[in-house]
N, C-alpha and C. Protein backbone atom coordinates (compact mmCIF):
# COMPACT_ATOMS: atom_id res chain seq x y z
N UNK A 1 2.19 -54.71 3.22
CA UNK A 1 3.03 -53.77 3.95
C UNK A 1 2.15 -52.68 4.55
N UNK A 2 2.22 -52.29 5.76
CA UNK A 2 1.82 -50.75 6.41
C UNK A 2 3.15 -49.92 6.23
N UNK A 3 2.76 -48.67 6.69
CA UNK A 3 3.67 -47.73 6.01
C UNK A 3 3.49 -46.46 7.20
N UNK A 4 4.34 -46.17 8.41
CA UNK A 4 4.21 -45.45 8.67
C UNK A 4 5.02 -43.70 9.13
N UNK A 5 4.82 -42.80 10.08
CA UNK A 5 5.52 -41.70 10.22
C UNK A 5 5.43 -41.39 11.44
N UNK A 6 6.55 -40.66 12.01
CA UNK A 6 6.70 -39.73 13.16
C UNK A 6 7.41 -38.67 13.15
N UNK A 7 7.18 -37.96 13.62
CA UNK A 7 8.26 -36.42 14.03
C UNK A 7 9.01 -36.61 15.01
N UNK A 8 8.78 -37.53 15.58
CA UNK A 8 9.49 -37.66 17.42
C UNK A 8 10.78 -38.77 17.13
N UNK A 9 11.48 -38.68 16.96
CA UNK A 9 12.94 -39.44 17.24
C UNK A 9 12.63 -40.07 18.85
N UNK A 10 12.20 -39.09 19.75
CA UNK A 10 11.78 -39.93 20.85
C UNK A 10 10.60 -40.89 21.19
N UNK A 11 9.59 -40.33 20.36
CA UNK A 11 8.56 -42.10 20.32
C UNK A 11 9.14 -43.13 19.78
N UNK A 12 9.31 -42.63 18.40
CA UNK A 12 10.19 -43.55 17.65
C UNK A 12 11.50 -44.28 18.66
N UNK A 13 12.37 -43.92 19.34
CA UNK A 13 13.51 -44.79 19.89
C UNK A 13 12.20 -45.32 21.18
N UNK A 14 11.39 -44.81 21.78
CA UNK A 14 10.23 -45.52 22.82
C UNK A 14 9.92 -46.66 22.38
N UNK A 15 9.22 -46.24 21.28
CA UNK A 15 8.32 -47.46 20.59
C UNK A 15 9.67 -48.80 20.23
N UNK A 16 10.91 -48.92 19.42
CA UNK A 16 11.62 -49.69 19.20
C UNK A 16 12.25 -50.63 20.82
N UNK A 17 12.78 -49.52 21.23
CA UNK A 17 12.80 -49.97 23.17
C UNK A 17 11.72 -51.24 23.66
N UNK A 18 10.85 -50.37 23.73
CA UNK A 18 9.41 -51.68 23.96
C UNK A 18 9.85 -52.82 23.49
N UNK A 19 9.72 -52.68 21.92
CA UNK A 19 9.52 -53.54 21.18
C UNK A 19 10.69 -55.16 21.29
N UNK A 20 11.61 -54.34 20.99
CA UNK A 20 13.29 -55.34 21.40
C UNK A 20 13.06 -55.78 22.84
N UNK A 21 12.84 -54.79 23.44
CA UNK A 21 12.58 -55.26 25.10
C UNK A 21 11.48 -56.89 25.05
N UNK A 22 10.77 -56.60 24.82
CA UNK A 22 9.86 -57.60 24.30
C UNK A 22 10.01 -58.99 23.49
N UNK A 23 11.03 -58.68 23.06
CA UNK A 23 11.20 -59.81 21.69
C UNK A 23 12.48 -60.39 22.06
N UNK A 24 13.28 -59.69 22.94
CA UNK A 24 14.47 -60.54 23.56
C UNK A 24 15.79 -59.54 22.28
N UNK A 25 15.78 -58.34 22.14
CA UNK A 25 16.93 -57.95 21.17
C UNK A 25 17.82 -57.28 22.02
N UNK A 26 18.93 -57.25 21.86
CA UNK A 26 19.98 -58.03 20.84
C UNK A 26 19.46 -59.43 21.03
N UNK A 27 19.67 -60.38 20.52
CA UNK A 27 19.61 -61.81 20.31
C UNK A 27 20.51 -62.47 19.38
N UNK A 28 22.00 -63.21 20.70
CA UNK A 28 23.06 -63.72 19.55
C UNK A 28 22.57 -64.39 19.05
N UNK A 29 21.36 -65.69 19.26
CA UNK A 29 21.13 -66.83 18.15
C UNK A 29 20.91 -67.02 16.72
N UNK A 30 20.04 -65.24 17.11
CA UNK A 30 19.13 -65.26 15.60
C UNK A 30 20.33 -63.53 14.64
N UNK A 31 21.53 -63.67 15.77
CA UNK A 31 22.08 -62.41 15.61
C UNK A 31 21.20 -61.11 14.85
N UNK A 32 20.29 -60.86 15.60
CA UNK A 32 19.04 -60.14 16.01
C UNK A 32 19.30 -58.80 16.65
N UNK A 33 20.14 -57.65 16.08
CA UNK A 33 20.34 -56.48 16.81
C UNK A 33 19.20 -55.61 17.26
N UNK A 34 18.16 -55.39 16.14
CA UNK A 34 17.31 -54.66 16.70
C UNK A 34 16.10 -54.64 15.94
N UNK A 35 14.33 -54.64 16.46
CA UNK A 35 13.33 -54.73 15.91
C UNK A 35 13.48 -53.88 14.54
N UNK A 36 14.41 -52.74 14.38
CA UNK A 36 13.55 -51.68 13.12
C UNK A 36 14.93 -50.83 13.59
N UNK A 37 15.08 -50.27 12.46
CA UNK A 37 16.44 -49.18 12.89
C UNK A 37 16.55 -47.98 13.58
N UNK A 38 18.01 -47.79 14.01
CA UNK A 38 17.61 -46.70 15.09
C UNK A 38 17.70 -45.64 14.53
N UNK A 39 16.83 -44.92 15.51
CA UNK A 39 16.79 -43.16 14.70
C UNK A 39 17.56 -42.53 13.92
N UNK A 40 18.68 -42.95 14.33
CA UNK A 40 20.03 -42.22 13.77
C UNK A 40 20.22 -42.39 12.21
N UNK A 41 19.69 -43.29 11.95
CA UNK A 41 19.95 -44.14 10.48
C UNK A 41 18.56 -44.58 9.94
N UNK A 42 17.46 -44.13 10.64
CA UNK A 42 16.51 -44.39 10.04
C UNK A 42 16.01 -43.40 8.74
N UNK A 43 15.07 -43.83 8.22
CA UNK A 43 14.68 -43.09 6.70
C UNK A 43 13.82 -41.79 7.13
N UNK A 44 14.17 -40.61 6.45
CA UNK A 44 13.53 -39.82 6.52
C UNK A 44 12.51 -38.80 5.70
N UNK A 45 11.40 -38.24 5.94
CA UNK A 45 10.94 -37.64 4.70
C UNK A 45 11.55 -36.22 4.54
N UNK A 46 11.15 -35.53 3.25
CA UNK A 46 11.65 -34.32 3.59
C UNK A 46 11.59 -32.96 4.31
N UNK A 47 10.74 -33.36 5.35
CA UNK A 47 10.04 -32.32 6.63
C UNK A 47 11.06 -33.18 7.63
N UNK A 48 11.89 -34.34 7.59
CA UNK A 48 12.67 -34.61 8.45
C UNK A 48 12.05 -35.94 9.60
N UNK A 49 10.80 -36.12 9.31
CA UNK A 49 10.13 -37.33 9.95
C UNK A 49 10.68 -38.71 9.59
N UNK A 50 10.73 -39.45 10.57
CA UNK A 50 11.49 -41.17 10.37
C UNK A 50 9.87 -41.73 9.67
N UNK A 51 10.08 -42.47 8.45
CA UNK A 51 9.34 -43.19 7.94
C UNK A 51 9.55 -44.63 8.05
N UNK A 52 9.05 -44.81 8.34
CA UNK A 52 8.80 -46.88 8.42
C UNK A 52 8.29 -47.83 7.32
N UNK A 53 8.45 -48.44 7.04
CA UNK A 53 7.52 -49.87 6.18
C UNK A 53 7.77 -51.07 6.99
N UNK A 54 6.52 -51.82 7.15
CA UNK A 54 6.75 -53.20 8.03
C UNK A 54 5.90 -53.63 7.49
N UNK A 55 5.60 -55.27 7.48
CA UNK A 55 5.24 -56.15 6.96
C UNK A 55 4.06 -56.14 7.46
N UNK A 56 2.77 -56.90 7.45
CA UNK A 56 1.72 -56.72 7.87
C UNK A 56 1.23 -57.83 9.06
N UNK A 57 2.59 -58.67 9.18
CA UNK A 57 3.03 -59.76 10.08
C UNK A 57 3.54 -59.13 11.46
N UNK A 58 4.28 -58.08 10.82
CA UNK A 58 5.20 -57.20 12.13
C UNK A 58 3.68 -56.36 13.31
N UNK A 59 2.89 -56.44 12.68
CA UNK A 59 2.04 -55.42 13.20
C UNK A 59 1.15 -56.10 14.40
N UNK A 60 1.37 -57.43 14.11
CA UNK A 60 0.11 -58.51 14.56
C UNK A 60 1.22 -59.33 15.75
N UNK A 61 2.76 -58.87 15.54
CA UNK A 61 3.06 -59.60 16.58
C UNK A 61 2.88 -59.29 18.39
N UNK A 62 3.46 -60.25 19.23
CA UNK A 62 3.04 -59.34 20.44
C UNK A 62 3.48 -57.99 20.80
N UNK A 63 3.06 -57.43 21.89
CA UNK A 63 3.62 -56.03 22.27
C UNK A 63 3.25 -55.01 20.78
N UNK A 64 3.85 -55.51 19.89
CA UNK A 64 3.46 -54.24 18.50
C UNK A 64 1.56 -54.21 18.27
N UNK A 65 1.12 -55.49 18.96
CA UNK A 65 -0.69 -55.29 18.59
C UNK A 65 -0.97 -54.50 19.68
N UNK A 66 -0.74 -53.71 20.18
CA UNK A 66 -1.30 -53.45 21.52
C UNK A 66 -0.41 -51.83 21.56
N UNK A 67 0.68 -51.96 21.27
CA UNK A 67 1.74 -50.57 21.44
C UNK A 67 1.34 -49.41 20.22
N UNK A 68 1.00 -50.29 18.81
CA UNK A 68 1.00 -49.54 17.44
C UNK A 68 -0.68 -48.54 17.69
N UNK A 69 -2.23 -49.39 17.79
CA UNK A 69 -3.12 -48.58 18.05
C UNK A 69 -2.91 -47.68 19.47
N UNK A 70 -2.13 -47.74 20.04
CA UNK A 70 -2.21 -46.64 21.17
C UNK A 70 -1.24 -45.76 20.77
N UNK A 71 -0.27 -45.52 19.78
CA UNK A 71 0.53 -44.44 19.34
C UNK A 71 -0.61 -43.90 18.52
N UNK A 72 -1.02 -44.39 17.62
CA UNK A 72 -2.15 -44.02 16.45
C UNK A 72 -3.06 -42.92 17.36
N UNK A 73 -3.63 -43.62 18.45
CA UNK A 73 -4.81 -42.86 18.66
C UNK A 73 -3.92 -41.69 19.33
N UNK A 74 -2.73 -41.52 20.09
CA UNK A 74 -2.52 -40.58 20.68
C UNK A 74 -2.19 -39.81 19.30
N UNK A 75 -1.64 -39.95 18.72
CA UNK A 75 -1.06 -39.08 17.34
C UNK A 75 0.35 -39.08 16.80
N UNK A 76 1.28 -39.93 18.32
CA UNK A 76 2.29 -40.04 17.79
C UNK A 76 2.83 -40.48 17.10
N UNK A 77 2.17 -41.33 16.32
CA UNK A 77 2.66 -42.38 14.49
C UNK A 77 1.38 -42.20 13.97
N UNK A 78 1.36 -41.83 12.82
CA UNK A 78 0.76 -41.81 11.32
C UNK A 78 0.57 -42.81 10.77
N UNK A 79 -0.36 -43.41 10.21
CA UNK A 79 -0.38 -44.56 9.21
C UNK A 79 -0.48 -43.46 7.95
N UNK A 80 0.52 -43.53 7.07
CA UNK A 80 0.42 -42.82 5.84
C UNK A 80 0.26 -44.30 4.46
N UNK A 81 0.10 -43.81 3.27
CA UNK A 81 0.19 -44.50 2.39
C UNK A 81 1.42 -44.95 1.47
N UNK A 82 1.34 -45.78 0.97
CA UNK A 82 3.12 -46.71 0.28
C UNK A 82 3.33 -45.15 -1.09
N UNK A 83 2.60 -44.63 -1.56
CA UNK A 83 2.82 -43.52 -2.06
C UNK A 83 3.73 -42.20 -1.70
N UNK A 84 3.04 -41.67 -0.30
CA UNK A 84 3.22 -41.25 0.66
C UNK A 84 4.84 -41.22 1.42
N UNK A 85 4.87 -42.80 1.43
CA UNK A 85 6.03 -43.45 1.73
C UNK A 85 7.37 -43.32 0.93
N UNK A 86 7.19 -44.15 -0.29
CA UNK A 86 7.87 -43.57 -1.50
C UNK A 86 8.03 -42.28 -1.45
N UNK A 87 7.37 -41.14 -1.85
CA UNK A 87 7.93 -39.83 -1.79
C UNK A 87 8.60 -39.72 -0.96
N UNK A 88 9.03 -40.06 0.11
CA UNK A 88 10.11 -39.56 0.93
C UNK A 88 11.65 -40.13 0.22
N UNK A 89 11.98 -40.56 -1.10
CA UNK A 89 13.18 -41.10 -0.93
C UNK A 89 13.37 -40.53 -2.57
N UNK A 90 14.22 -39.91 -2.53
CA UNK A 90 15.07 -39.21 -4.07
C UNK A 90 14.74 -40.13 -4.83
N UNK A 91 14.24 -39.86 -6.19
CA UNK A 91 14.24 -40.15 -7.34
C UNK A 91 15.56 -40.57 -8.19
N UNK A 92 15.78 -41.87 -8.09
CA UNK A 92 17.47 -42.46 -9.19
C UNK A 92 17.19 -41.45 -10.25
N UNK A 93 18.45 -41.30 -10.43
CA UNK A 93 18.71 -40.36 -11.74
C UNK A 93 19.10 -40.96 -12.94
């Protein structure tokens, strides 16, 4: 798994756009709504950033090998750690 972060609700809905755009989503066959969830409902840490986990398959497919190091280098997604990650989600009681 990679594990990542943003502050931007708007890279974040950019980057998913691309991505579905790319991959053919919605898709009734595979009833395929969308690459990764939308902002609205996506996971957040507690500074309010959308956190991600994807497979290490998701990263290597098309459009995401090419889209993911050019967010990185600009700054707009984080590769953080599965630690990192975890902390963003309440502790079961």
């Amino acid at each position: 798994m990679r594990y990542f972060r943003t502050a931007s609700d708007e890279v974040y809905e950019q980057a998913r756009a691309t991505l579905d755009a790319a991959w053919g989503h919605p898709n009734e066959a595979t009833k395929t709504v969308t690459c990764i969830d939308p902002a609205a409902v996506a996971p957040r840490d507690s500074e309010g950033r959308i956190v991600l986990a994807v497979s290490e398959s998701f990263t290597q497919y098309s459009v995401a090998v090419d889209l993911l190091p050019q967010l990185l280098a600009a700054g707009a997604v984080e590769e953080i750690d599965e630690a990192t990650y975890r902390a963003a989600f309440p502790a079961p009681e």
